[in-house]
Protein backbone atom coordinates (compact mmCIF):
# COMPACT_ATOMS: atom_id res chain seq x y z
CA UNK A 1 0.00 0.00 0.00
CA UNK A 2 1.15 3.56 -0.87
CA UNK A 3 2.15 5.94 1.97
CA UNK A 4 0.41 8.50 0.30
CA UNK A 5 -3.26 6.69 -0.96
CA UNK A 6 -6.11 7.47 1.41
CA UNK A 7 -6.78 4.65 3.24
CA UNK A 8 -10.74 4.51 4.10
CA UNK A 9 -11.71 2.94 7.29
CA UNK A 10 -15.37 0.83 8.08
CA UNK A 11 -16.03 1.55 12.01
CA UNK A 12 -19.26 0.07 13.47
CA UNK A 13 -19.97 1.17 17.13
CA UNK A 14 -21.15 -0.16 19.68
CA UNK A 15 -21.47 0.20 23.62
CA UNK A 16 -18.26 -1.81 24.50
CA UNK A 17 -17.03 -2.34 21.02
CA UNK A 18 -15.85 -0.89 17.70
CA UNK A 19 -15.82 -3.62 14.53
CA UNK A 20 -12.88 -1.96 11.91
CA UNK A 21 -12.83 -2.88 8.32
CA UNK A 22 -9.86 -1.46 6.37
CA UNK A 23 -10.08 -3.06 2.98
CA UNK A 24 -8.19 -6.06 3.83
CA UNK A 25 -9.04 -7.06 7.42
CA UNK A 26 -11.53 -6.90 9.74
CA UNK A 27 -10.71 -6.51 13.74
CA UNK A 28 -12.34 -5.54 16.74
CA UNK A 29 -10.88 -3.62 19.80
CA UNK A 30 -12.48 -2.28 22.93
CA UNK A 31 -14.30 1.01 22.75
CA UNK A 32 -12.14 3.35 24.77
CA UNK A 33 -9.94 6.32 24.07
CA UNK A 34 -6.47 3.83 24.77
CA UNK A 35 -7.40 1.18 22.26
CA UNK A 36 -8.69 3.22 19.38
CA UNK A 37 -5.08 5.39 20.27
CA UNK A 38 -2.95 2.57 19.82
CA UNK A 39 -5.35 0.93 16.51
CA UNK A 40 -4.79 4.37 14.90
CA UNK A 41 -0.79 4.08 15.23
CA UNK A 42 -0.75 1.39 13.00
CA UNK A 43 -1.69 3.42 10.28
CA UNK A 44 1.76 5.99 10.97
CA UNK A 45 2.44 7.12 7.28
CA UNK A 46 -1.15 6.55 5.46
CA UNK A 47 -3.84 9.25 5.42
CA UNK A 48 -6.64 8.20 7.29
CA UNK A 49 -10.38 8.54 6.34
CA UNK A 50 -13.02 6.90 9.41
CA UNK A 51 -16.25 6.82 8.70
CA UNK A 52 -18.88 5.30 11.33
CA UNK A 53 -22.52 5.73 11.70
CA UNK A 54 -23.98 8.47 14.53
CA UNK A 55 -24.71 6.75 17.73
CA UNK A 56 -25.28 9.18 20.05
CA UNK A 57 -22.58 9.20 22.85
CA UNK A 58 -20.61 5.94 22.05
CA UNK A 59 -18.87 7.88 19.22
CA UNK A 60 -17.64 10.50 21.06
CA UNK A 61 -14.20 9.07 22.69
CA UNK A 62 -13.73 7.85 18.69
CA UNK A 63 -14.55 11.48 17.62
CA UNK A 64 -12.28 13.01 20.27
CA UNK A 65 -9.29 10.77 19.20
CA UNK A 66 -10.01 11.78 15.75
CA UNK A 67 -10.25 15.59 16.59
CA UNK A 68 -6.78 14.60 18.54
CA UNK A 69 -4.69 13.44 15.81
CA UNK A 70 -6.58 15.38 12.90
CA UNK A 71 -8.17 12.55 11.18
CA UNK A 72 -11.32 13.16 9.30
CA UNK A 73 -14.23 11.44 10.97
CA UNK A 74 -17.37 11.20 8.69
CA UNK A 75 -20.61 10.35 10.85
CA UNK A 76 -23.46 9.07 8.97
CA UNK A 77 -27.21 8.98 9.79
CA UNK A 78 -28.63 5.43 11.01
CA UNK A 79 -31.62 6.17 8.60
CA UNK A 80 -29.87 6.80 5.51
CA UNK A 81 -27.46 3.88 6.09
CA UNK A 82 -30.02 1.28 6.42
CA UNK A 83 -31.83 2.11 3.42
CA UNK A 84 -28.47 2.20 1.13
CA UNK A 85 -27.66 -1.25 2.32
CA UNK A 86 -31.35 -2.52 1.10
CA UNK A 87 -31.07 -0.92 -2.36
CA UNK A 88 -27.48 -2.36 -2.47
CA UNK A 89 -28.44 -5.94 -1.76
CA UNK A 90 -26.92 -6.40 1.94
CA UNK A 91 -29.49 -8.70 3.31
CA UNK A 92 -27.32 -9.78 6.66
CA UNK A 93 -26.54 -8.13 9.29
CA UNK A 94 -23.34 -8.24 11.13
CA UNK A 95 -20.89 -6.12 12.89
CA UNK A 96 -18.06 -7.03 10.61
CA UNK A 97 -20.32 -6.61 7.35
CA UNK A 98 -21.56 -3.07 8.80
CA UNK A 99 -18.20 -1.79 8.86
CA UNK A 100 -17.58 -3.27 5.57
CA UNK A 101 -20.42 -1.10 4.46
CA UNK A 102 -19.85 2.03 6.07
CA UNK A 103 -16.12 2.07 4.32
CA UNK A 104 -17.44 1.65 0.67
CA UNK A 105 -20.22 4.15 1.76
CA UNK A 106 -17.38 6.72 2.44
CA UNK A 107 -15.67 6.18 -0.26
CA UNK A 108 -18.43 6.76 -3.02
CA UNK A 109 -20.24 9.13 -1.18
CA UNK A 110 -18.87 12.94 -0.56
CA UNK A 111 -19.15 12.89 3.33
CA UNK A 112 -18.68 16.48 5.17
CA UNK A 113 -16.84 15.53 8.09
CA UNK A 114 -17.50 16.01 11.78
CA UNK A 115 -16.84 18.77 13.93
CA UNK A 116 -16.26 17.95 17.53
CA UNK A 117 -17.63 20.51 19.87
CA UNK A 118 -17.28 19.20 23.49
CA UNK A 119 -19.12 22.39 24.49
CA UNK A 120 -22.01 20.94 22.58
CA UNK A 121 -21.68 17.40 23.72
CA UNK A 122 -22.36 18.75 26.89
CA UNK A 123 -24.73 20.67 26.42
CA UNK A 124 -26.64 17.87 24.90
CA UNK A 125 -26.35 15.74 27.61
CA UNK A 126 -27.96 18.07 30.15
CA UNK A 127 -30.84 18.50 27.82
CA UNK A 128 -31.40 15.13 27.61
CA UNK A 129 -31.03 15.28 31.55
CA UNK A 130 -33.93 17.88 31.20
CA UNK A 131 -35.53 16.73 28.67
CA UNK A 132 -36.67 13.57 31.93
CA UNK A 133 -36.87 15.51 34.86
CA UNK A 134 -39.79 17.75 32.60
CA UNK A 135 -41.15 14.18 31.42
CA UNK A 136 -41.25 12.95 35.08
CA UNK A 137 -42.78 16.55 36.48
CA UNK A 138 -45.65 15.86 33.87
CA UNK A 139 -46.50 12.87 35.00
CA UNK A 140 -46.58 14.00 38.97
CA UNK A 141 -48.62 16.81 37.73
CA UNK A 142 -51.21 14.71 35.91
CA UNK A 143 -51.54 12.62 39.44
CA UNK A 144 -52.80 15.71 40.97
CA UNK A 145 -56.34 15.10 40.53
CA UNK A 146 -56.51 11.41 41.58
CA UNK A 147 -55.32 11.65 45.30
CA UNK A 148 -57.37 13.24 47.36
CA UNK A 149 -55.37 12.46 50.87
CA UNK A 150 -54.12 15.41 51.96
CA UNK A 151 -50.82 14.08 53.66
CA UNK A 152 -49.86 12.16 50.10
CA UNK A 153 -51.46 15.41 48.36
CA UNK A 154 -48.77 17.58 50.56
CA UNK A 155 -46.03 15.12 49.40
CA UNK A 156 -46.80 14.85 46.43
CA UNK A 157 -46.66 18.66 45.90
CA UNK A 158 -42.99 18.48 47.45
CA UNK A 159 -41.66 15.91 44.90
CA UNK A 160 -43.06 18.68 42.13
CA UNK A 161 -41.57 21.92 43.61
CA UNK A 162 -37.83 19.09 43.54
CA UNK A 163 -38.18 18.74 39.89
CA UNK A 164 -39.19 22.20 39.17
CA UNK A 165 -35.82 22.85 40.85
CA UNK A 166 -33.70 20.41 39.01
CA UNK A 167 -35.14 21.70 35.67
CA UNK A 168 -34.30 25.11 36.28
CA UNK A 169 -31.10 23.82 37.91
CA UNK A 170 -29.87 22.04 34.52
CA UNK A 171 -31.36 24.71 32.23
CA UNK A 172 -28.81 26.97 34.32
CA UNK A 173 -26.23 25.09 33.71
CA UNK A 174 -27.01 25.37 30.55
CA UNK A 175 -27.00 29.25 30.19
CA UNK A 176 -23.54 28.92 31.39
CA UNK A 177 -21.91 27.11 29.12
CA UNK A 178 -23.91 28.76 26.17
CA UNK A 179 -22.76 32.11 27.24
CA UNK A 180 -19.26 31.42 27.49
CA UNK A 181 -19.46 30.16 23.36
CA UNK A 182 -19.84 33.28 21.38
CA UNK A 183 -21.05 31.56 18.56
CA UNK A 184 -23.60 30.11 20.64
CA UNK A 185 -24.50 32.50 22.09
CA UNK A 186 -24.97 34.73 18.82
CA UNK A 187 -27.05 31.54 17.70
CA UNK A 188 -29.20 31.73 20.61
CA UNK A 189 -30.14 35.37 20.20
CA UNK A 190 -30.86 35.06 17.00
CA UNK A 191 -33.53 31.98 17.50
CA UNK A 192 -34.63 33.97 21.03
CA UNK A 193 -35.51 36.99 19.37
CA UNK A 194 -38.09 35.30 17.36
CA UNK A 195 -41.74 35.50 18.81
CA UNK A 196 -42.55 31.78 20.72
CA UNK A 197 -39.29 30.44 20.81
CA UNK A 198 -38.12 30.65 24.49
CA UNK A 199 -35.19 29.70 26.32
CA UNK A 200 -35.56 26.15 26.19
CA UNK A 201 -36.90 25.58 22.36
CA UNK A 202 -33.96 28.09 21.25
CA UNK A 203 -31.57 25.47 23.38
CA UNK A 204 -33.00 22.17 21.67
CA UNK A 205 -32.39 23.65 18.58
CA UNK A 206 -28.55 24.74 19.19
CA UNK A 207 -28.22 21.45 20.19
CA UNK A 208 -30.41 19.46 18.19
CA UNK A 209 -30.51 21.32 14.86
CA UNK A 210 -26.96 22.18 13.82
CA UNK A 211 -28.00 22.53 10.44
CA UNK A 212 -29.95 25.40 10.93
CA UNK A 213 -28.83 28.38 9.02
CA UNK A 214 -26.65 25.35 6.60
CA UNK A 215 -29.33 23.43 4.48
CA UNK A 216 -32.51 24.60 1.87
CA UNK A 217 -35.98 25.28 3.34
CA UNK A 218 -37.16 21.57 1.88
CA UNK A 219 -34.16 19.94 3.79
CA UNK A 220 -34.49 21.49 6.98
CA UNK A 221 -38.50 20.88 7.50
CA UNK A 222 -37.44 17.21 6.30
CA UNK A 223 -35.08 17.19 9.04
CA UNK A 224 -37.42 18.35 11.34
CA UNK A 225 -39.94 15.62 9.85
CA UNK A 226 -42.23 19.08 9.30
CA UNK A 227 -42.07 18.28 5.46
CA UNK A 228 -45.26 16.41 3.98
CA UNK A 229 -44.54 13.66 1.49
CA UNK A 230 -46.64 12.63 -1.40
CA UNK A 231 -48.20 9.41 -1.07
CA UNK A 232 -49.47 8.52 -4.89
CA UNK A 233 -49.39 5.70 -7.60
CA UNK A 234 -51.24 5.23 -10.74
CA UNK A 235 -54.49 6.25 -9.86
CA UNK A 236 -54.33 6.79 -6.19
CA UNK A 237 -54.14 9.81 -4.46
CA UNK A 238 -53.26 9.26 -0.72
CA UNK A 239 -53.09 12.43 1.73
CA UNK A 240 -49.38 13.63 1.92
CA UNK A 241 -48.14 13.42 5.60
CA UNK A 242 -45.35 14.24 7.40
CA UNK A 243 -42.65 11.49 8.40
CA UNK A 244 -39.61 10.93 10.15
CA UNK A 245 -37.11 13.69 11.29
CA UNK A 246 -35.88 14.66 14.93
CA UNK A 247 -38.71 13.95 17.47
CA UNK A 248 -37.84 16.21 20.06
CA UNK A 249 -37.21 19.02 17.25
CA UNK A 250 -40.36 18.81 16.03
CA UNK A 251 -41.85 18.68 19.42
CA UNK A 252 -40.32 21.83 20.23
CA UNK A 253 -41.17 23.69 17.14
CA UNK A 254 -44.69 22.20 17.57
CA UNK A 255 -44.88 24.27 20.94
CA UNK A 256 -43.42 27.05 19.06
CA UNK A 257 -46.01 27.04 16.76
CA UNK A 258 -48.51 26.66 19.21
CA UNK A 259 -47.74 29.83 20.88
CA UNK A 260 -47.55 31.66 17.47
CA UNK A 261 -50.85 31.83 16.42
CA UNK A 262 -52.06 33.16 19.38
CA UNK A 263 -50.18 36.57 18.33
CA UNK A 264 -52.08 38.68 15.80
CA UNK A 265 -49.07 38.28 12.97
CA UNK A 266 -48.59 36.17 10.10
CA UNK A 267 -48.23 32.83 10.78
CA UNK A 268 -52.07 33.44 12.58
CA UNK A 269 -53.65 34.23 9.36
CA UNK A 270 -52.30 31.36 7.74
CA UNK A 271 -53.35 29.25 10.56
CA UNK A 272 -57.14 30.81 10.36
CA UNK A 273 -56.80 30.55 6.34
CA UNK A 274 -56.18 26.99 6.86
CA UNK A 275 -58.66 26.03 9.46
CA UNK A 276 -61.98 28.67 8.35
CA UNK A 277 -61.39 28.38 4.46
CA UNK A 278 -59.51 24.93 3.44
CA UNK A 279 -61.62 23.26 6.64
CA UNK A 280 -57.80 21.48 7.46
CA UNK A 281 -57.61 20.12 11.07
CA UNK A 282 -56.40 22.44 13.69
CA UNK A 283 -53.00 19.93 14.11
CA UNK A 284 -52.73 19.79 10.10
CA UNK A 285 -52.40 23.75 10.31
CA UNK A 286 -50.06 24.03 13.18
CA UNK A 287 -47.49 21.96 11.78
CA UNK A 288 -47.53 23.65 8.21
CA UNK A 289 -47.56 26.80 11.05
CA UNK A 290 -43.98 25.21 12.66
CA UNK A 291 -42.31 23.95 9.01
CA UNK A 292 -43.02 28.34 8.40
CA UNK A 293 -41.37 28.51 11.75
CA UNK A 294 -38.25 26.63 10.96
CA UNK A 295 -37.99 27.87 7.21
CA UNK A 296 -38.02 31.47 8.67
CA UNK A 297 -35.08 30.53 11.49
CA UNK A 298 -33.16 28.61 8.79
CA UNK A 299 -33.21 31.91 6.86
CA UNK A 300 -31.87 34.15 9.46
CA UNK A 301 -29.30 31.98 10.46
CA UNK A 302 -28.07 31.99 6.86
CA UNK A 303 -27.99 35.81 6.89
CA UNK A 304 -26.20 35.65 10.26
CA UNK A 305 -23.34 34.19 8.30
C-alpha cells in the first residue's frame, strides 16, 4: 500500500465495542480512548479517512481521538445507512459486514466531516437530563387530581416543587456554558428573538438542529420531519403526511407554533386561512404553522453568516 493513498476505514460502534474494516481485514478492539489510540498508530504514514454511523454518545471518545490526531471522521445517519444497504443488496446483518459497508459508503459518497464541539456534547447531555426531569414533572402533575389524601397530596406537591428545581437547575447550567461560546450565544439570540421560541426551544435547537442556518428550506422541515410527502401511484391519491425527522425538534417547534398563532401576525392568518377556508384540522395547520417557523429561522441563520 502507498504511503500517500487514502486509506478509508469501516467503524461500526457499539457500547463496548468498535468492529474496523480497512479493505483487507476486519478486527475488533475495545471502545475506549487507549485502544482506538494505539489501533490508529498502525496506520503511521497513510492518510486516514473513518467513517462510522452516529450513535449518540458511544462515538464521542472515537470522535475526540479523531479531533486529537486530525483525522477526518465522517458520521453518517442510522436512517440513511439502512436504506443504502437494502437498495445495495446487503441482506445480513453483522458487525463485521456493517463496517464493511460504512467504508465503501465513504468512499463513493462525498461525506462532510464532523466537527467535535465538546461544548455541545455537553450541552446535549444536560438537555437530555432535562428533557426527563420535565417528562417525570408531567407525569406528577397529571396525578394531581386522583389523590385526594391530603398528607400524600402535601407530598406529592414536594416531589413537584424538587423537579421544578432540578429543571431550572440544569437549564442553568445550561446558560452557562452557552454564554461562554460566542457563537452560541450569537445563535441563541438570533432563534430567542423570534416571537414563541423561548429559552428552552432556542436550546433544543442549538443542540439538536446544527444545520440550521446550513441546508434549503425543503431539507431542513425534512429534518425536522415538518415536510409532507406525497403518497401517490397510478391512480391513487393518498393524503401527503409528514414522516420521520428529529422527534424532540419537532416537538419543540410544535410548541413554538402553538404559541404563534395566538399573536395577531402572520403565521395566525395562515393558521385561520387553513382552518376557516380549506376546513384542514387544527393539528394539520399548526405543523404547516412550525415547518413556516423553521424555514423562517433557517433563513436568518443563513444571513447571520
Amino acid at each position: 500500500m502507498e504511503n500517500n493513498k487514502e486509506v478509508y476505514i469501516g467503524i461500526d460502534v457499539s457500547k463496548d465495542f468498535l468492529d474496523i474494516a480497512d479493505g483487507m481485514s476486519h478486527c475488533k478492539i475495545a471502545n475506549d480512548t487507549k485502544s482506538i489510540q494505539q489501533f490508529l498508530k498502525s496506520y503511521p504514514l497513510q492518510n486516514i479517512r473513518v467513517c462510522a454511523e452516529y450513535t449518540g454518545p458511544y462515538h464521542n471518545q472515537l470522535a475526540e481521538v479523531c479531533h486529537k490526531n486530525t483525522i477526518p471522521l465522517f458520521l453518517c445517519d442510522g436512517f440513511k445507512i439502512s436504506h443504502a444497504k437494502k437498495a445495495a443488496g446487503w441482506r445480513a446483518k453483522t458487525d463485521k459486514g456493517d463496517a464493511d459497508f460504512l467504508r465503501d459508503y465513504a468512499m463513493k459518497n462525498d461525506l462532510k466531516p464532523y466537527v467535535l464541539s465538546k461544548t455541545r456534547i455537553e450541552i446535549k447531555e444536560l438537555t437530555n437530563l432535562q428533557a426527563l426531569e420535565i417528562k417525570h414533572l408531567r407525569s406528577l402533575k397529571a396525578s394531581r387530581d386522583s389523590i385526594t389524601n391530603p398528607s400524600v397530596s402535601k407530598m406529592l406537591e414536594k416531589k413537584i416543587q424538587k423537579a421544578e428545581k432540578s429543571i431550572e437547575l440544569i437549564q442553568g447550567k445550561i446558560n452557562q456554558l452557552i454564554e461562554a461560546d460566542l457563537e452560541l450565544q450569537k445563535k441563541k439570540e438570533i432563534l430567542a428573538s423570534v416571537y414563541g421560541i423561548g429559552e428552552r426551544i432556542a436550546t433544543e435547537l442549538i443542540v439538536s438542529l446544527p444545520e440550521l442556518g446550513h441546508c434549503n428550506r425543503r431539507q431542513i422541515a425534512a429534518l425536522c420531519g415538518l415536510a409532507p410527502f406525497n403518497n401517490e401511484s397510478g391512480n391513487y391519491q393518498g393524503h401527503r403526511c409528514i414522516k420521520g425527522g428529529r422527534v424532540r425538534v419537532r416537538e419543540a417547534l410544535f410548541m413554538a407554533a402553538m404559541v404563534s398563532v395566538r399573536r395577531e401576525s402572520f403565521y395566525t392568518s395562515a393558521y385561520n386561512r387553513m382552518v376557516n377556508d380549506l376546513k384542514k384540522p387544527k393539528k394539520v395547520a399548526l405543523i404547516m404553522v412550525a415547518r413556516k417557523l423553521v424555514c423562517y429561522l433557517n433563513s436568518l441563520m443563513k444571513r447571520a453568516g
